[in-house]
N, C-alpha and C. Protein backbone atom coordinates (compact mmCIF):
# COMPACT_ATOMS: atom_id res chain seq x y z
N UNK A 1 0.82 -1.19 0.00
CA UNK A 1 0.00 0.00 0.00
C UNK A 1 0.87 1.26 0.00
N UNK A 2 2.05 1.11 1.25
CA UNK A 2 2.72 2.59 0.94
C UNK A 2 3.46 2.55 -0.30
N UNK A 3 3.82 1.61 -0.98
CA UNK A 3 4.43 1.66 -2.09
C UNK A 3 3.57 2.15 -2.91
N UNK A 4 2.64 2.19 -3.38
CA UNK A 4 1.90 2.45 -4.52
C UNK A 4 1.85 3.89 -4.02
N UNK A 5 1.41 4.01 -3.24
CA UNK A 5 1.17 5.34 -2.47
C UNK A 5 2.47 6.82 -3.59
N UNK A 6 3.45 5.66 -3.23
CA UNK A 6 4.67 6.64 -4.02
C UNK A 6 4.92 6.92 -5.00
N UNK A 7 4.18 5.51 -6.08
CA UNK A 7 4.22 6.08 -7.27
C UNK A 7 3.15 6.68 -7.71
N UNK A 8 2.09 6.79 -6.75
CA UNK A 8 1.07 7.29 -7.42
C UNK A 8 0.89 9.31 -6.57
N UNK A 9 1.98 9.45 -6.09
CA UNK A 9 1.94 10.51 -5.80
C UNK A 9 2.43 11.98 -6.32
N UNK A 10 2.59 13.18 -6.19
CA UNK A 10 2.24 14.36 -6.87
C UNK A 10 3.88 14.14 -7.23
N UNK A 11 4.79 13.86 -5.71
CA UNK A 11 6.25 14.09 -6.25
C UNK A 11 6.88 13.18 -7.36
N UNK A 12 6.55 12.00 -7.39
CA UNK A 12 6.56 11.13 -7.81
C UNK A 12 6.43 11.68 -9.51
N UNK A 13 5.56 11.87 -9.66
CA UNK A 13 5.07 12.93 -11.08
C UNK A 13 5.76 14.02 -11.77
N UNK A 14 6.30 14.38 -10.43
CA UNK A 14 6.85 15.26 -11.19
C UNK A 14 8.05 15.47 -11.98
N UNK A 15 8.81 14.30 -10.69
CA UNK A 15 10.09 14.18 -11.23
C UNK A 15 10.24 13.10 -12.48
N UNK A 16 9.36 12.81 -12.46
CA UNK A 16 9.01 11.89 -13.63
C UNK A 16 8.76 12.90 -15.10
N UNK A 17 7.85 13.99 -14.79
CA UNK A 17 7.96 14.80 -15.82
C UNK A 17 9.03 15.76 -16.07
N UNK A 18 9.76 16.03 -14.87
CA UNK A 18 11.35 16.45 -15.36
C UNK A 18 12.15 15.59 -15.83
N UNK A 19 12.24 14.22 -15.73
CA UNK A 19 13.22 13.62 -16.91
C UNK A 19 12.73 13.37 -18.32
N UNK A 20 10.97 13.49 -18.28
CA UNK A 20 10.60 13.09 -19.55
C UNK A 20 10.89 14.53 -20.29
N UNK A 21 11.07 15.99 -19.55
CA UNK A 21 11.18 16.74 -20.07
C UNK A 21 12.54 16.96 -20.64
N UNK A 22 13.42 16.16 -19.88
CA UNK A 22 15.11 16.18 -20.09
C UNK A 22 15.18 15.58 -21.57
N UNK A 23 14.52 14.15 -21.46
CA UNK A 23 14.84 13.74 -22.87
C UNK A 23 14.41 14.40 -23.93
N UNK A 24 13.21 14.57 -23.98
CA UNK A 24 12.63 15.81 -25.03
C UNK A 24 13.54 17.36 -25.34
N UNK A 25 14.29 17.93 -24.67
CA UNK A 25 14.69 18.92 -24.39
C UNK A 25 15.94 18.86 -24.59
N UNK A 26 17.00 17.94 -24.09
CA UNK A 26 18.53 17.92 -24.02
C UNK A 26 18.69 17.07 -25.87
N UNK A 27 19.81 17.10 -25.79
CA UNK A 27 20.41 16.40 -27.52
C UNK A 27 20.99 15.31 -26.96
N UNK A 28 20.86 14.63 -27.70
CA UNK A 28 21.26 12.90 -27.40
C UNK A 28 22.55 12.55 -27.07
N UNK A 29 23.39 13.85 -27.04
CA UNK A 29 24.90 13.32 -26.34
C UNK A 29 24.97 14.76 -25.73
N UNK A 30 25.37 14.35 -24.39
CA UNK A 30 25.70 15.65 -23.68
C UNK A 30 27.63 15.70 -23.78
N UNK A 31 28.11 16.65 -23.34
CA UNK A 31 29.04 16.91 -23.55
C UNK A 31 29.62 16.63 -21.95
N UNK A 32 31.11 16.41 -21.94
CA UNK A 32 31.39 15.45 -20.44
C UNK A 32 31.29 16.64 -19.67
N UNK A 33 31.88 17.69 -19.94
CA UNK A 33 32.12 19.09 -19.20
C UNK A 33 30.63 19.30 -17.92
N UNK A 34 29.89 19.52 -19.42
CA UNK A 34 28.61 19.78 -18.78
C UNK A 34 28.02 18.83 -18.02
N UNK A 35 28.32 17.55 -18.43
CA UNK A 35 27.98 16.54 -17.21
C UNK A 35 28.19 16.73 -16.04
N UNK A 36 29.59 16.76 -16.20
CA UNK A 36 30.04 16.23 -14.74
C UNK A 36 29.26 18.25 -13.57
N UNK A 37 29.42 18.87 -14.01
CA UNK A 37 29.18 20.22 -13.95
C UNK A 37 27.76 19.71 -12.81
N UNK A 38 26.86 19.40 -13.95
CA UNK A 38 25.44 19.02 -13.65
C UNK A 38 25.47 18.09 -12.11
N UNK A 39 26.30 16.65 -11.88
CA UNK A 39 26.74 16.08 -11.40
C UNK A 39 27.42 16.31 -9.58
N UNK A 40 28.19 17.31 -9.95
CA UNK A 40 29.01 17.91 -8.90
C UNK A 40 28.09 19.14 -8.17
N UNK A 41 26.79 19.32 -8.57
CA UNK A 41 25.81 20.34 -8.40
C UNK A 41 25.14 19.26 -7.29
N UNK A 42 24.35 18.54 -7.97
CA UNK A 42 23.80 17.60 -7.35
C UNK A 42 24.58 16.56 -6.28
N UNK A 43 25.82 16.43 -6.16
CA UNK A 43 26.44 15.83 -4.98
C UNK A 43 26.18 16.68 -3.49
N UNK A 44 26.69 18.10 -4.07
CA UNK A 44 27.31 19.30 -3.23
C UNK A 44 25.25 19.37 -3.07
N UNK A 45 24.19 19.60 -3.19
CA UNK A 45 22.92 19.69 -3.05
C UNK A 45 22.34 18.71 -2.35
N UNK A 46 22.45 17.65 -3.11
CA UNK A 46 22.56 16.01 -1.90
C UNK A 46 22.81 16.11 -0.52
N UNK A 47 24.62 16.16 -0.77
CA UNK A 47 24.96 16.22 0.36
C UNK A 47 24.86 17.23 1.72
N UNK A 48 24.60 18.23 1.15
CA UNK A 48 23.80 19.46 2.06
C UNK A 48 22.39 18.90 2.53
N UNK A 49 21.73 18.72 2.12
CA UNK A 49 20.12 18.66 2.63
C UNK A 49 20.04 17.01 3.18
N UNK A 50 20.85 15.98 2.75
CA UNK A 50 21.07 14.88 3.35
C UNK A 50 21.55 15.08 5.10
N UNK A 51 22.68 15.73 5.14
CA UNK A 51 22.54 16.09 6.78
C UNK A 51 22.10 16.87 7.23
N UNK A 52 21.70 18.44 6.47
CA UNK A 52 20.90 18.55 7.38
C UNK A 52 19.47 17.83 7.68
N UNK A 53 18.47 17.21 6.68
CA UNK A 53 17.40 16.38 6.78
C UNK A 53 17.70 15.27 8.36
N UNK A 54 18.74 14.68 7.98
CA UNK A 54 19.07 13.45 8.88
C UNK A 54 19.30 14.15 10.47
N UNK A 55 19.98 15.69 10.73
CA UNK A 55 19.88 16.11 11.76
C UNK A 55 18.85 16.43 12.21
N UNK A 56 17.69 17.00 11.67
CA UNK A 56 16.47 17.18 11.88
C UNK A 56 15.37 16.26 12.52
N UNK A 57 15.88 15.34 11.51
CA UNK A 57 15.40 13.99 11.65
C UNK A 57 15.70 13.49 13.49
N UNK A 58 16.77 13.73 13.91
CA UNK A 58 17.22 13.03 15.02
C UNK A 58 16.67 13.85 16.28
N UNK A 59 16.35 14.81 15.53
CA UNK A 59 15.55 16.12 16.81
C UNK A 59 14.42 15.88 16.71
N UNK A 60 13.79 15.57 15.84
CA UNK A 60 11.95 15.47 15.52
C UNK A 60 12.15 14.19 16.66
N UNK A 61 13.00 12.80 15.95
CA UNK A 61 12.83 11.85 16.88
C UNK A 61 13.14 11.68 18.90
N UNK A 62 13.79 12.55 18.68
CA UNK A 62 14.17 12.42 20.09
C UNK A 62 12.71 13.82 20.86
N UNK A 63 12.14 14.31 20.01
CA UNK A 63 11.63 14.96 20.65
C UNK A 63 10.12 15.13 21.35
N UNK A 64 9.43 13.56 20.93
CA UNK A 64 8.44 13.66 21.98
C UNK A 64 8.44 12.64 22.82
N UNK A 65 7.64 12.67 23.53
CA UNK A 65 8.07 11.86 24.81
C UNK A 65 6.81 10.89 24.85
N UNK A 66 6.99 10.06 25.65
CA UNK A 66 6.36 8.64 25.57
C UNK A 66 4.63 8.70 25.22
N UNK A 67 4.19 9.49 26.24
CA UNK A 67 2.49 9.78 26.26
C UNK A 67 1.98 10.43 24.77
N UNK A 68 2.45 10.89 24.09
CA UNK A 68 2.70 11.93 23.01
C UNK A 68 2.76 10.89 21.81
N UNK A 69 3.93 10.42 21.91
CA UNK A 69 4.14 8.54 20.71
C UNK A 69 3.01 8.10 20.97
N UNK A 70 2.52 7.23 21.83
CA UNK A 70 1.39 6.21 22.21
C UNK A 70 0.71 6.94 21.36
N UNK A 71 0.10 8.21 21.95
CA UNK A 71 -1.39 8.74 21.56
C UNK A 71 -1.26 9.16 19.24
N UNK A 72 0.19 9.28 18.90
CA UNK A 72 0.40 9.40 17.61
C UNK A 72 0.31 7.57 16.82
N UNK A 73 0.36 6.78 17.80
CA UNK A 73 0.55 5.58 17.39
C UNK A 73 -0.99 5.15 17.53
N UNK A 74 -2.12 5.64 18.57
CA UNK A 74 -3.13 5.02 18.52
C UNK A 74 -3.84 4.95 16.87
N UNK A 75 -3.89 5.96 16.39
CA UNK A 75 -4.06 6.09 14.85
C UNK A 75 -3.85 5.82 13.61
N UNK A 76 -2.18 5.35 13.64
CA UNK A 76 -1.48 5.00 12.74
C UNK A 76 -0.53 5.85 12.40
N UNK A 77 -0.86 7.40 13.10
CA UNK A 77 -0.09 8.81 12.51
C UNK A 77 1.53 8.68 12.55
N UNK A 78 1.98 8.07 13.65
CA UNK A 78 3.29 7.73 14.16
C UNK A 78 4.07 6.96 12.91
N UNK A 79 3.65 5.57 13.02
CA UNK A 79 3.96 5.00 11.86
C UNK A 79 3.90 5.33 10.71
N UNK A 80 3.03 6.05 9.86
CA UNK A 80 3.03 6.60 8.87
C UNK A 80 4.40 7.52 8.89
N UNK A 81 4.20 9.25 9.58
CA UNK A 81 5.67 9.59 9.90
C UNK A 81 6.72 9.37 9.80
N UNK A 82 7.24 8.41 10.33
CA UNK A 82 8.05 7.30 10.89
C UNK A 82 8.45 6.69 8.99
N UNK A 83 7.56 6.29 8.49
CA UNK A 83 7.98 5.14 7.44
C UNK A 83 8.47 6.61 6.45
N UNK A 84 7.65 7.80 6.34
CA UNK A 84 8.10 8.87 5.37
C UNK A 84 9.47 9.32 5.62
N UNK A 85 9.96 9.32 6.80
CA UNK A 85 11.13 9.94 6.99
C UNK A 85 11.89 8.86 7.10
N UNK A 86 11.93 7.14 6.81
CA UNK A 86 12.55 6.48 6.33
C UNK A 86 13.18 6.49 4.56
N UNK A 87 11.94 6.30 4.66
CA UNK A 87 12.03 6.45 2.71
C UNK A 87 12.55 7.33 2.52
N UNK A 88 12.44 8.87 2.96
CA UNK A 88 13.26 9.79 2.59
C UNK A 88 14.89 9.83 2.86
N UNK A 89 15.24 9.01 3.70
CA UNK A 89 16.05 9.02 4.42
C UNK A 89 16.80 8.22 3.25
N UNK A 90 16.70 7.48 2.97
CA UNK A 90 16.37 5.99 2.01
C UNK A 90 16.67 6.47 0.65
N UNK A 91 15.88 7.46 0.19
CA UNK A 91 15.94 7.67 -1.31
C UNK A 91 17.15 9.19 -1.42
N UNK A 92 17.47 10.00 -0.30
CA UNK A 92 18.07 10.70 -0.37
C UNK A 92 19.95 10.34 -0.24
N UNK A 93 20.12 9.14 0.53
CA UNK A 93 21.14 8.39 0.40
C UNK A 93 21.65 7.84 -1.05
N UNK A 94 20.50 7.39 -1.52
CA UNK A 94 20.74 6.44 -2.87
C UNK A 94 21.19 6.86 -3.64
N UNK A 95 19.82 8.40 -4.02
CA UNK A 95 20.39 9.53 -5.02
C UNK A 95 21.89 10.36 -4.46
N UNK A 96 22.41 10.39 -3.53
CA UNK A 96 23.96 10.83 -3.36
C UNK A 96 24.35 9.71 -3.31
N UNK A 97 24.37 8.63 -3.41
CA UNK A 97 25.18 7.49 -4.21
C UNK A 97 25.66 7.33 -5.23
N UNK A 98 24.11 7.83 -6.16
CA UNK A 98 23.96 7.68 -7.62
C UNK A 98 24.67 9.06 -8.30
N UNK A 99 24.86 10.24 -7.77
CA UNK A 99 25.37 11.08 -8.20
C UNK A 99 26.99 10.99 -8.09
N UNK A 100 26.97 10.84 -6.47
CA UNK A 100 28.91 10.41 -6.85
C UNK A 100 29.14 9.25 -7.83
N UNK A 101 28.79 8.31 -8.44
CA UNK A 101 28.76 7.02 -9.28
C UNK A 101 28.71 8.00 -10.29
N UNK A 102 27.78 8.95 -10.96
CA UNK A 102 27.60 9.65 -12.31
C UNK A 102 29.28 10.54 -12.07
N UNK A 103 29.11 10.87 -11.01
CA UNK A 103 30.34 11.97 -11.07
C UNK A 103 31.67 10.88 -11.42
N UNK A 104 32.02 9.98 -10.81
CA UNK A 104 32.95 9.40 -10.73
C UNK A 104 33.67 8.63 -11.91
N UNK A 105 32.20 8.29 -12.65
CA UNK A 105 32.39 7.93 -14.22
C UNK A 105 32.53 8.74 -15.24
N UNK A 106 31.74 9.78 -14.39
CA UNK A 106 31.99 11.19 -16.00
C UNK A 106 33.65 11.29 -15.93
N UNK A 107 34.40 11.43 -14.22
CA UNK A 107 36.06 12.10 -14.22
C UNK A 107 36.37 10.76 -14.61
N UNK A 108 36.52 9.53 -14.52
CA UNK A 108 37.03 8.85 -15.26
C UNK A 108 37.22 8.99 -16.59
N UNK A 109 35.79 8.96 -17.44
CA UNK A 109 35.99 9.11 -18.75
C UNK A 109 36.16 10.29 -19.66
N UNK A 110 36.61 11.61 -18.33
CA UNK A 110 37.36 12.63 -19.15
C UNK A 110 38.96 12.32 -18.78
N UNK A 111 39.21 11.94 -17.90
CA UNK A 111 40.64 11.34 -18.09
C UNK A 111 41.23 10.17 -19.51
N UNK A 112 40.33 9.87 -19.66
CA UNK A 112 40.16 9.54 -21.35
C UNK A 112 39.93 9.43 -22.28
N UNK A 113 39.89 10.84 -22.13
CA UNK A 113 39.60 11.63 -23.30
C UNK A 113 38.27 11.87 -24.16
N UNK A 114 36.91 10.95 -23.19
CA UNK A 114 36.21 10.98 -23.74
C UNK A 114 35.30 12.64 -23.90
N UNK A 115 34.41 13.06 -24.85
CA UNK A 115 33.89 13.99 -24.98
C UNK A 115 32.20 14.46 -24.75
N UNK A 116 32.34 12.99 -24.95
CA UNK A 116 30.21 13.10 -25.44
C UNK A 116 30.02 11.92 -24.49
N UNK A 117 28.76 12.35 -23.83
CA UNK A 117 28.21 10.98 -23.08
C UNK A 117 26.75 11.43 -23.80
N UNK A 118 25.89 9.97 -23.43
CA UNK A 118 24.77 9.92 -23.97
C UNK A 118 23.19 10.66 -22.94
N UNK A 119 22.62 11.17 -23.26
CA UNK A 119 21.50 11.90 -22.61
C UNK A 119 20.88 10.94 -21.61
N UNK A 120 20.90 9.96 -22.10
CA UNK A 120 20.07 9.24 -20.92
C UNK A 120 20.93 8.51 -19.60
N UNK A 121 22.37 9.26 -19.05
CA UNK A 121 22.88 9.67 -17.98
C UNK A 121 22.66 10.82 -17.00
N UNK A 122 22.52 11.66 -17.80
CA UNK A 122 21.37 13.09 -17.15
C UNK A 122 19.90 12.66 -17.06
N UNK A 123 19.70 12.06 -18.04
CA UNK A 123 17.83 12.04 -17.66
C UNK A 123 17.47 11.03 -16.05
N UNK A 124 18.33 9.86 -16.12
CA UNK A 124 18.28 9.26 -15.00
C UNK A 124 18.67 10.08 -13.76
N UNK A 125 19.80 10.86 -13.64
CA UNK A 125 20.07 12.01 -12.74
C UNK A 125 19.07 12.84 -12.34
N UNK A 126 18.65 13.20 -13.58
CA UNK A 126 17.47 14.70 -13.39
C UNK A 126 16.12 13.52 -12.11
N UNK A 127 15.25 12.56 -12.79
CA UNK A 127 14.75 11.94 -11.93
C UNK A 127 15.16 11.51 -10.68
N UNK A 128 16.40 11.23 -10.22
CA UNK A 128 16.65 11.02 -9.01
C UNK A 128 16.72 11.62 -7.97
N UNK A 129 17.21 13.18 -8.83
CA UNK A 129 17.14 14.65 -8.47
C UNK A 129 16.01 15.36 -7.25
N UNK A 130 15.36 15.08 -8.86
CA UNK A 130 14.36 16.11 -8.59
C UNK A 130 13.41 15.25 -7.52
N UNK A 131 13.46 14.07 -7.32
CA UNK A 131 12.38 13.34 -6.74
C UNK A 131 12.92 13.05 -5.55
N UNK A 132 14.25 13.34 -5.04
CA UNK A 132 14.60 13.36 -3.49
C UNK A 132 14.56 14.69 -2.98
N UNK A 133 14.08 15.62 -3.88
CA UNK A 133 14.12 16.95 -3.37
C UNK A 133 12.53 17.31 -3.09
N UNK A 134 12.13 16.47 -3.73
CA UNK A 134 10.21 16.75 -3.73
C UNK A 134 9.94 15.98 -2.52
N UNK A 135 11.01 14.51 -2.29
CA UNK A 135 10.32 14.22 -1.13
C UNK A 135 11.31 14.34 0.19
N UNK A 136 11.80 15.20 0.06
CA UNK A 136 12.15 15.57 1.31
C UNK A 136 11.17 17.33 1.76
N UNK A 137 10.24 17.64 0.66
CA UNK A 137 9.55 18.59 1.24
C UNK A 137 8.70 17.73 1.55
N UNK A 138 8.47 16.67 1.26
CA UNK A 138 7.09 16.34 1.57
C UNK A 138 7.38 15.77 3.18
N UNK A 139 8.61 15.27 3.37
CA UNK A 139 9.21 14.80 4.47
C UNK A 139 8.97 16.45 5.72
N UNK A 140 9.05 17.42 5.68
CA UNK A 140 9.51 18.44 5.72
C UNK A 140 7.83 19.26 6.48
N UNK A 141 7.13 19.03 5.60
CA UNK A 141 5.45 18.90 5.39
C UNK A 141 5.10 17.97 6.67
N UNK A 142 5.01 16.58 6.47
CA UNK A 142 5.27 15.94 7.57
C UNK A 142 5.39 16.22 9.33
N UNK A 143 6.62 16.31 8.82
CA UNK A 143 7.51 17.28 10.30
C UNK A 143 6.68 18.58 10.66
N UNK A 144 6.10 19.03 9.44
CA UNK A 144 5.08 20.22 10.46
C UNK A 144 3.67 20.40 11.08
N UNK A 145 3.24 18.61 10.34
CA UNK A 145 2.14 17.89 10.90
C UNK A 145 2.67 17.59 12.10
N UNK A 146 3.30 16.92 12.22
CA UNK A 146 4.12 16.25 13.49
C UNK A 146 3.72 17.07 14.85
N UNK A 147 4.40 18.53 14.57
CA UNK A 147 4.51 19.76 15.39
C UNK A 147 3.26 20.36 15.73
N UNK A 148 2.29 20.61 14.62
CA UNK A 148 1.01 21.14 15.22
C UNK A 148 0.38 19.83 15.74
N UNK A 149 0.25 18.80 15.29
CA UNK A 149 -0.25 17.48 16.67
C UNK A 149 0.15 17.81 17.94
N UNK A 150 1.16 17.93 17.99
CA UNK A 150 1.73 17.82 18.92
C UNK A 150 1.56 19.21 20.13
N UNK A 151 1.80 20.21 19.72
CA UNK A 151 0.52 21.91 20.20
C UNK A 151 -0.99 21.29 20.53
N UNK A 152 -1.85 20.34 19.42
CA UNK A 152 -2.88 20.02 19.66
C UNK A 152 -2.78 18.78 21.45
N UNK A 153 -2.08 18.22 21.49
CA UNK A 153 -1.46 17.01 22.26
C UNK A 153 -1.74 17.65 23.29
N UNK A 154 -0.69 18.88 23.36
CA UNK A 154 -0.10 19.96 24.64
C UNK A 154 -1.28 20.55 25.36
N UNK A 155 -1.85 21.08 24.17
CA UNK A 155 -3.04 21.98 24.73
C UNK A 155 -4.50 20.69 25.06
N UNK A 156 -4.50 20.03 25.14
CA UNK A 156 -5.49 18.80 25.04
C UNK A 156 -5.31 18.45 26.75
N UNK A 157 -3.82 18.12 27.07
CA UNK A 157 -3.74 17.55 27.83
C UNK A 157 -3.87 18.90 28.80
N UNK A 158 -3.79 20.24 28.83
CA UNK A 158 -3.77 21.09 29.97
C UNK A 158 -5.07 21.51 30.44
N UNK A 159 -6.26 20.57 29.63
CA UNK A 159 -7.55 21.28 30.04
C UNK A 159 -7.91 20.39 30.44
C-alpha cells in the first residue's frame, strides 16, 4: 500500500515529468564538461540537505516523549511519519550514491579523453534529483504535521 502510495503521488510525477522533459529537451549526447558540472551540483545539493534532513530527523525523533508517541501511534499517525522519513532518508542516500557514481564515471571518462556521453545519464540524474528533493519537502510537510499534533497534544492535555 505505501508503495503504490509513491508512485502514485504528486512528487513522484513530477520528477518523472522532469526527466521526460530532459529527454525531449537535451540532444542525445551531452558533452562530459557539462555533465560532470550538472553532477558535482547535485552531490554538493545532496549532500547538504542529506545532513541537514538526517539532523532534523534526530531532533523530531528524540523529541516527543512517551504519552505523546502512544497517543500518535493510537491512529497509525506515528507509523506513517516514521515510514516517510525512512524512505526519505532511504531515497536521499541512494540519489547521493547515484550522483557520486555519475560523477565518478563522468572524471574517469574525461581522463580519457572521452567527450560526449549519452543523454540518458542526465535524464536518470534529473529523476533522481528532482524526486529526493520533492520528497524531502514532503518529508519536511510531515515534520510540520508532526509539530502542530503535537501543540494540539499539549493543549489537550492542559484542560
Amino acid at each position: 500500500m505505501r508503495i503504490s502510495r509513491v508512485f502514485l503521488s504528486w512528487d513522484f510525477a513530477l520528477s518523472l515529468l522532469a526527466a521526460v522533459a530532459t529527454v525531449f529537451f537535451c540532444p542525445s549526447l551531452i558533452s562530459m564538461s557539462m555533465a560532470k558540472d550538472f553532477y558535482s551540483i547535485g552531490v554538493s545539493v545532496l549532500s547538504i540537505v542529506f545532513s541537514v534532513f538526517f539532523a532534523a530527523l534526530a531532533i523530531i525523533m528524540s523529541s516527543g516523549d512517551n504519552e505523546f508517541i502512544t497517543f500518535l501511534h493510537e491512529d497509525g499517525t506515528y507509523s506513517e511519519i516514521i515510514w516517510s522519513f525512512r524512505f526519505t532518508i532511504i531515497i536521499l542516500f541512494v540519489s547521493l550514491l547515484g550522483s557520486l557514481a555519475e560523477y565518478a564515471y563522468v572524471g574517469f571518462r574525461l581522463a580519457h579523453k572521452a567527450e560526449w556521453q549519452s543523454k540518458w545519464f542526465l535524464v536518470i540524474f534529473v529523476g533522481y534529483f528532482t524526486y529526493s528533493l520533492f520528497a524531502v519537502a514532503l518529508s519536511v510537510l510531515d515534520a510540520i504535521k508532526y509539530s502542530s499534533v503535537r501543540v494540539r497534544y499539549l493543549n489537550s492535555k492542559k484542560k
